[in-house]
Protein backbone atom coordinates (compact mmCIF):
# COMPACT_ATOMS: atom_id res chain seq x y z
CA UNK A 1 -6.90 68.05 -50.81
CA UNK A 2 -3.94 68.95 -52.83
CA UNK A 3 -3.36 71.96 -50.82
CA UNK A 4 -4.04 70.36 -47.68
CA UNK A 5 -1.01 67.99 -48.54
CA UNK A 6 1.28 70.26 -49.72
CA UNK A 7 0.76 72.17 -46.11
CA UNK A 8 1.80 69.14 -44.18
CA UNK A 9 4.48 68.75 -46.56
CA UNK A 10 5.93 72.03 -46.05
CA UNK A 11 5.03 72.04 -42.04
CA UNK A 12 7.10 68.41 -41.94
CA UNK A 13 10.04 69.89 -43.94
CA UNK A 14 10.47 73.03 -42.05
CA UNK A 15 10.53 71.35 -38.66
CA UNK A 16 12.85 68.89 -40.31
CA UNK A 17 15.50 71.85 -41.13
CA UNK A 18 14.59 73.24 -37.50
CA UNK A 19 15.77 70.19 -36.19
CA UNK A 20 18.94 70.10 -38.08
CA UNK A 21 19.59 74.10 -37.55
CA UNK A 22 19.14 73.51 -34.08
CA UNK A 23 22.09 70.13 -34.11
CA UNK A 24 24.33 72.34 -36.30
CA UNK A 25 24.01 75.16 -34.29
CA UNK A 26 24.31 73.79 -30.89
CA UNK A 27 27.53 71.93 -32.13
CA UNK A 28 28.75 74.63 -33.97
CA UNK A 29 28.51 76.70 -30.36
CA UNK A 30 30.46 74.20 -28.36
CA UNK A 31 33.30 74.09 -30.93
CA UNK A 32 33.78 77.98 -30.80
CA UNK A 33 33.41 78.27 -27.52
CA UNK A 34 36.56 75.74 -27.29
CA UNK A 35 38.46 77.52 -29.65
CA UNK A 36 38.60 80.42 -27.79
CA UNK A 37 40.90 78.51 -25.18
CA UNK A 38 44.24 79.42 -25.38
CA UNK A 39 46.80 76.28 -25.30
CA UNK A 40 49.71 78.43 -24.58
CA UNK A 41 50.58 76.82 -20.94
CA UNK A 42 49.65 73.72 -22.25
CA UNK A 43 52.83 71.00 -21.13
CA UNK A 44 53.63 68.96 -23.80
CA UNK A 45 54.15 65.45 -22.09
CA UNK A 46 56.49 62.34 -23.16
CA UNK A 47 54.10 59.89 -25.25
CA UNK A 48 54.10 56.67 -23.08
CA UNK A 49 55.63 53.67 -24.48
CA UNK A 50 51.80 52.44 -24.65
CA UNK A 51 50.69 55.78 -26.88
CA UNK A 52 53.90 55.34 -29.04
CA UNK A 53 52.31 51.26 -29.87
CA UNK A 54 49.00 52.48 -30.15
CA UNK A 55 50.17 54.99 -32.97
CA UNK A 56 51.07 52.31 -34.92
CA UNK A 57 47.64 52.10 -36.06
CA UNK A 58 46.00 54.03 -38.60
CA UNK A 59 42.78 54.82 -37.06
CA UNK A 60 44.07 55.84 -33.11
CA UNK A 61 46.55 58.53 -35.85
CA UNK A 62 43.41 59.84 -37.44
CA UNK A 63 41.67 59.72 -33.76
CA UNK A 64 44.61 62.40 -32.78
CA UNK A 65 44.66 64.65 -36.15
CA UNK A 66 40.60 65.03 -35.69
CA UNK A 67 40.57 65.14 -31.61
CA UNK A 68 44.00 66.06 -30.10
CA UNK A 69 43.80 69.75 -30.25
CA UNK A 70 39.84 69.58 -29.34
CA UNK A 71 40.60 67.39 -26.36
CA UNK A 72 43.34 69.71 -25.18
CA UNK A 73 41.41 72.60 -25.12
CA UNK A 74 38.45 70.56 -23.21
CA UNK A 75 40.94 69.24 -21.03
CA UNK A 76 42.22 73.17 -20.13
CA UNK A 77 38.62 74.36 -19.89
CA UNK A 78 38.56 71.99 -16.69
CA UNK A 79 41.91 72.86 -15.60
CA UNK A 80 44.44 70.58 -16.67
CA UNK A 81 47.50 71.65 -18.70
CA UNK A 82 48.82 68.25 -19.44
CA UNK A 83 47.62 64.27 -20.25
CA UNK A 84 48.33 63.71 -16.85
CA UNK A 85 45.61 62.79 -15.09
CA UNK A 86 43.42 60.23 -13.96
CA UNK A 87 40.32 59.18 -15.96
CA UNK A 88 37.21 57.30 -14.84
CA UNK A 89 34.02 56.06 -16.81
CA UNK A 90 30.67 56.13 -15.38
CA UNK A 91 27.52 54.66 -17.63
CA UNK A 92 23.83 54.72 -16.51
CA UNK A 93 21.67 52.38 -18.39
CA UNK A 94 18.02 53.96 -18.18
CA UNK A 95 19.58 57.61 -18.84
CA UNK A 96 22.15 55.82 -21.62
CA UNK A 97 24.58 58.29 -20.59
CA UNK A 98 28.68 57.69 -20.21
CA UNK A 99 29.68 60.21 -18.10
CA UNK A 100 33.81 60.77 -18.16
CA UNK A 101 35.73 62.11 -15.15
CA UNK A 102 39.07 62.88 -14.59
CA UNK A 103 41.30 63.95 -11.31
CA UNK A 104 45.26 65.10 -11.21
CA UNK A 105 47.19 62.09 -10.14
CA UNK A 106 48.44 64.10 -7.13
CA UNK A 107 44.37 64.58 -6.07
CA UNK A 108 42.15 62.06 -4.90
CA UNK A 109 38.80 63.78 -5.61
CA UNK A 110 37.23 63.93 -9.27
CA UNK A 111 35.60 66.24 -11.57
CA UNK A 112 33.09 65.76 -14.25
CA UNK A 113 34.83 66.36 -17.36
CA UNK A 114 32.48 65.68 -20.60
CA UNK A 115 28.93 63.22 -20.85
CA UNK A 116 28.30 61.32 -23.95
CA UNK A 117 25.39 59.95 -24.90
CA UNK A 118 24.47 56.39 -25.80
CA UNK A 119 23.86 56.14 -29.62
CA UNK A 120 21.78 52.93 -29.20
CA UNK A 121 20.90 50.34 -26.38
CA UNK A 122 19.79 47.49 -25.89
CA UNK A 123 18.22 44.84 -23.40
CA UNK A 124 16.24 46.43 -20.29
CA UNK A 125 17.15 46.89 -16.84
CA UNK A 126 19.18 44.48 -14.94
CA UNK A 127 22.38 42.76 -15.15
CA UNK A 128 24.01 40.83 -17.96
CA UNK A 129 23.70 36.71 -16.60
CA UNK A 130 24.27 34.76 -20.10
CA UNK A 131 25.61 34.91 -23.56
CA UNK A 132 22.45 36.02 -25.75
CA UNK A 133 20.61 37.82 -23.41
CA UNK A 134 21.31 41.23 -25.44
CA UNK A 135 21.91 42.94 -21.46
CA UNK A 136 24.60 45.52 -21.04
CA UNK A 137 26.16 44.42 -17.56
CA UNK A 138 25.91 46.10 -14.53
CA UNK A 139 28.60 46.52 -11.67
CA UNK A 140 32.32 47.77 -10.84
CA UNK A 141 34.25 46.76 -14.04
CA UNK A 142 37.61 48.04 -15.38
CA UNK A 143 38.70 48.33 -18.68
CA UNK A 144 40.65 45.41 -19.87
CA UNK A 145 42.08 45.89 -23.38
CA UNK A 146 42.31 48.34 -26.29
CA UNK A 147 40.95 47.84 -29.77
CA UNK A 148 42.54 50.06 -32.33
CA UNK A 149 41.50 47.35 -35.46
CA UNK A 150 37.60 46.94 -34.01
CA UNK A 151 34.63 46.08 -36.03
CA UNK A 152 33.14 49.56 -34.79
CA UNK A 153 36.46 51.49 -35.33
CA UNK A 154 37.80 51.70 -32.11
CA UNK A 155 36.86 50.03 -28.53
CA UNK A 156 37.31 49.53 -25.18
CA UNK A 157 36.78 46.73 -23.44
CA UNK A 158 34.90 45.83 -20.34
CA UNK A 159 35.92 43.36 -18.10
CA UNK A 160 33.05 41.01 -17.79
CA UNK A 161 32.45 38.68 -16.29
CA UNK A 162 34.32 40.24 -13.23
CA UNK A 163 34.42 38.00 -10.05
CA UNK A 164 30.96 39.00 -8.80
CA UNK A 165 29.57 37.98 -12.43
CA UNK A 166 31.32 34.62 -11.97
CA UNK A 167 29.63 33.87 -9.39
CA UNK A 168 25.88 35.14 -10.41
CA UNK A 169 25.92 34.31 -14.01
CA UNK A 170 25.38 31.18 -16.08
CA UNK A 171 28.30 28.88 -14.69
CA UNK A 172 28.74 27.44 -18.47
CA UNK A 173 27.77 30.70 -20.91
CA UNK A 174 28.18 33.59 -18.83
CA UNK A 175 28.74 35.84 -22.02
CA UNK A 176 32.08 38.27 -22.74
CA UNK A 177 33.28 40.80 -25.13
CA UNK A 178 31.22 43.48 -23.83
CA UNK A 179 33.03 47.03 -25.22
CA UNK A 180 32.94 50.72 -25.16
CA UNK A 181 32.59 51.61 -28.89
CA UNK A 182 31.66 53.71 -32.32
CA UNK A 183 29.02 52.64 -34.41
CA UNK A 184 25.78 52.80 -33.50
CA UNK A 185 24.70 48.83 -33.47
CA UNK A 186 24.68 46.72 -30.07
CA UNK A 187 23.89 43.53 -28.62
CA UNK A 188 24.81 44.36 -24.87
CA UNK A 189 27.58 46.85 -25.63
CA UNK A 190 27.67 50.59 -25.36
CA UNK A 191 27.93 52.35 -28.53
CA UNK A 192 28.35 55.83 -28.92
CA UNK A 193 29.16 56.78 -32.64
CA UNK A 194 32.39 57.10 -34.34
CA UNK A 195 33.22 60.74 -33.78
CA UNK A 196 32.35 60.45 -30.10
CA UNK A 197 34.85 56.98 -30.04
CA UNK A 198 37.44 59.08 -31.29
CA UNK A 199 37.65 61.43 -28.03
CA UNK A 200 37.27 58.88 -25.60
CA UNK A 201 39.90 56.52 -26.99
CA UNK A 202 41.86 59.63 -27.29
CA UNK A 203 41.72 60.35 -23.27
CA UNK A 204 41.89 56.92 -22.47
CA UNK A 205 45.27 56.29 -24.20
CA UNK A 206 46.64 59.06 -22.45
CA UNK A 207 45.27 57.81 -19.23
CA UNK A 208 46.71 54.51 -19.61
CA UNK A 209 49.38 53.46 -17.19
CA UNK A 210 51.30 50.04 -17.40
CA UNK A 211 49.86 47.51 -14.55
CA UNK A 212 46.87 49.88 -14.55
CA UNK A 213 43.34 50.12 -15.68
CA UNK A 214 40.64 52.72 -15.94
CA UNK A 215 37.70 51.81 -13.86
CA UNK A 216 34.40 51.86 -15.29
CA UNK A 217 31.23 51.30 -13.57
CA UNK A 218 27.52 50.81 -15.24
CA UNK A 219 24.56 51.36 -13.04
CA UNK A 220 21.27 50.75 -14.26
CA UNK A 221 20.43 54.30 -13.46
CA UNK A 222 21.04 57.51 -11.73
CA UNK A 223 17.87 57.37 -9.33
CA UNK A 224 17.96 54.58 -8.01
CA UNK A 225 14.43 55.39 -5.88
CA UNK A 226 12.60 56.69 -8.51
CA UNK A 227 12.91 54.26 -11.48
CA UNK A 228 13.57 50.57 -9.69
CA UNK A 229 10.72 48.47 -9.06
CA UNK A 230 11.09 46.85 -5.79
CA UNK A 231 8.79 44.00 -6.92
CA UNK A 232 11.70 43.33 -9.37
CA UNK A 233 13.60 39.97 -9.40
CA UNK A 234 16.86 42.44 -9.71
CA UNK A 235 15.85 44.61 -6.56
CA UNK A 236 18.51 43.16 -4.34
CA UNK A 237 21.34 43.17 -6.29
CA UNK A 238 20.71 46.67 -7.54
CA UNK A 239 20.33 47.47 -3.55
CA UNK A 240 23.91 45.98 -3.69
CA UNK A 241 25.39 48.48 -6.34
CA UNK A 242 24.13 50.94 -4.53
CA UNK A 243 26.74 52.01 -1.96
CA UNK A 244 29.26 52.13 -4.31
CA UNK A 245 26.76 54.79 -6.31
CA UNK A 246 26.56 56.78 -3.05
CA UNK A 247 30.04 56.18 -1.88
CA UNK A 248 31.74 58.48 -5.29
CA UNK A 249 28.26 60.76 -5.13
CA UNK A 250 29.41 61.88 -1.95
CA UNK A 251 33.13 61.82 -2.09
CA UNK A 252 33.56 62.29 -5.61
CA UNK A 253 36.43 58.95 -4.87
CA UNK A 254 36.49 55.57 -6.07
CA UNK A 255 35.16 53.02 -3.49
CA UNK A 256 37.55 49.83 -3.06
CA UNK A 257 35.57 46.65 -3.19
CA UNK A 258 35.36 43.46 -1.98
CA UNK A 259 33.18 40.08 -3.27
CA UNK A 260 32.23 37.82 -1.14
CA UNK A 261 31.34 33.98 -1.69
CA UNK A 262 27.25 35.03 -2.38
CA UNK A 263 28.36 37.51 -5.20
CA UNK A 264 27.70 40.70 -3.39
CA UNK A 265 30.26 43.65 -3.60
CA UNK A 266 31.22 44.76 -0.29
CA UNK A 267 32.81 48.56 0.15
CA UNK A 268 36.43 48.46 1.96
CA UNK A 269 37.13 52.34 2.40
């Protein structure tokens, strides 16, 4: 019997270190492979008047010492010499996946530029409709404000309830503070650990433009067909987010949207 536990022991603990090999590894790979990139035509840019505030704090500083020179290099794999570009966010609930892309600002068409994966979720499928609920919303949101002091290190903020939710969710409790940010913990946000927080917040701050926001829209999947029920009570507004899913999937260009007086977003371009 002894022997017969100190096999599964040993069997547990080797896959164990497998698994971690395999992380380290993986990781390790990615990182060399970027610092082969050479930054040499890489155009140093004026710092905005909105990077030179958000300096000011201690955590977006360390953000740059630990991601600037990774980011730069990820940005020139892709093409881009320069924080000058346009950024968009992408998140798909049932694949808890935040997919980042990015265009020129003289282009109208984007280009994947990194995924990151959820750290944690929470809630099911569907939108968010009231405070509590634990839901991560779904629909065409922006990001409204930049935490450099947040309970989770850094965040970004989502801008729900946006007009549609106003009109759909609870008229009295509709919910709010619903963020982009490290940690792993969430109660209808989208958490995707510290180090990860670090490169977004990075590439958003550079994005940033005064009387501008980055657009960020949360679907509550990538196939729509295969994993929503029809039978579901949701069915018909998903049906509703879904032209604005096939609208960029074909164009690889933001849709412009309209909401009308039932809720429902309505595609202008």
């Amino acid at each position: 019997m002894k022997k017969r536990k100190k096999k599964v022991l040993l069997f547990f603990t080797s896959i164990f270190a497998l698994a971690i090999s395999t992380f380290y590894f993986s990781s390790k790979k990615e990182n060399l492979n970027l610092d082969h990139i050479s930054l040499d035509n890489w155009k140093d840019t004026p710092a905005s008047s909105f990077r030179k505030d958000q300096m000011r704090f201690e955590r977006v500083r360390n953000a740059y010492q630990a991601k600037e020179v990774y980011v730069k290099r990820l940005l020139t794999s892709k093409g881009f010499n320069s924080f000058y570009y346009d950024l968009f966010l992408r998140a798909f609930k049932h694949e808890e996946v935040l997919e980042v892309w990015i265009k020129t600002k003289n282009t109208s068409e984007y280009q994947l530029l990194k995924s990151f994966d959820f750290c944690r979720s929470s809630g099911s499928l569907g939108p968010k409709r009231m405070e509590g609920d634990r839901q991560i919303p779904e629909g065409f949101y922006r990001i409204s404000h930049f935490n450099p002091k947040s309970n989770f290190l850094l965040s970004l903020k989502v801008n729900y309830p946006n007009v549609s939710d106003v009109i759909l969710s609870d008229a009295t409790s509709p919910g709010s503070d619903i963020y982009v940010h490290g940690g792993c913990q969430t109660t209808g946000c989208i958490p995707l650990t510290n180090d990860k927080i670090q490169e977004l917040y990075l590439l958003a701050v550079e994005a940033h433009e005064e009387g501008k926001s980055i657009p960020i829209h949360i679907f509550p999947t990538k196939k729509f067909e295969e994993n929503l029920d029809e039978d579901d009570e949701h069915f018909s507004f998903w049906e509703n987010l879904k032209p604005g899913f096939d609208f960029f999937e074909e164009n690889k260009k933001l849709p412009t949207f309209k909401v009308n007086s039932e809720g429902e977003y309505t595609i202008q371009n």
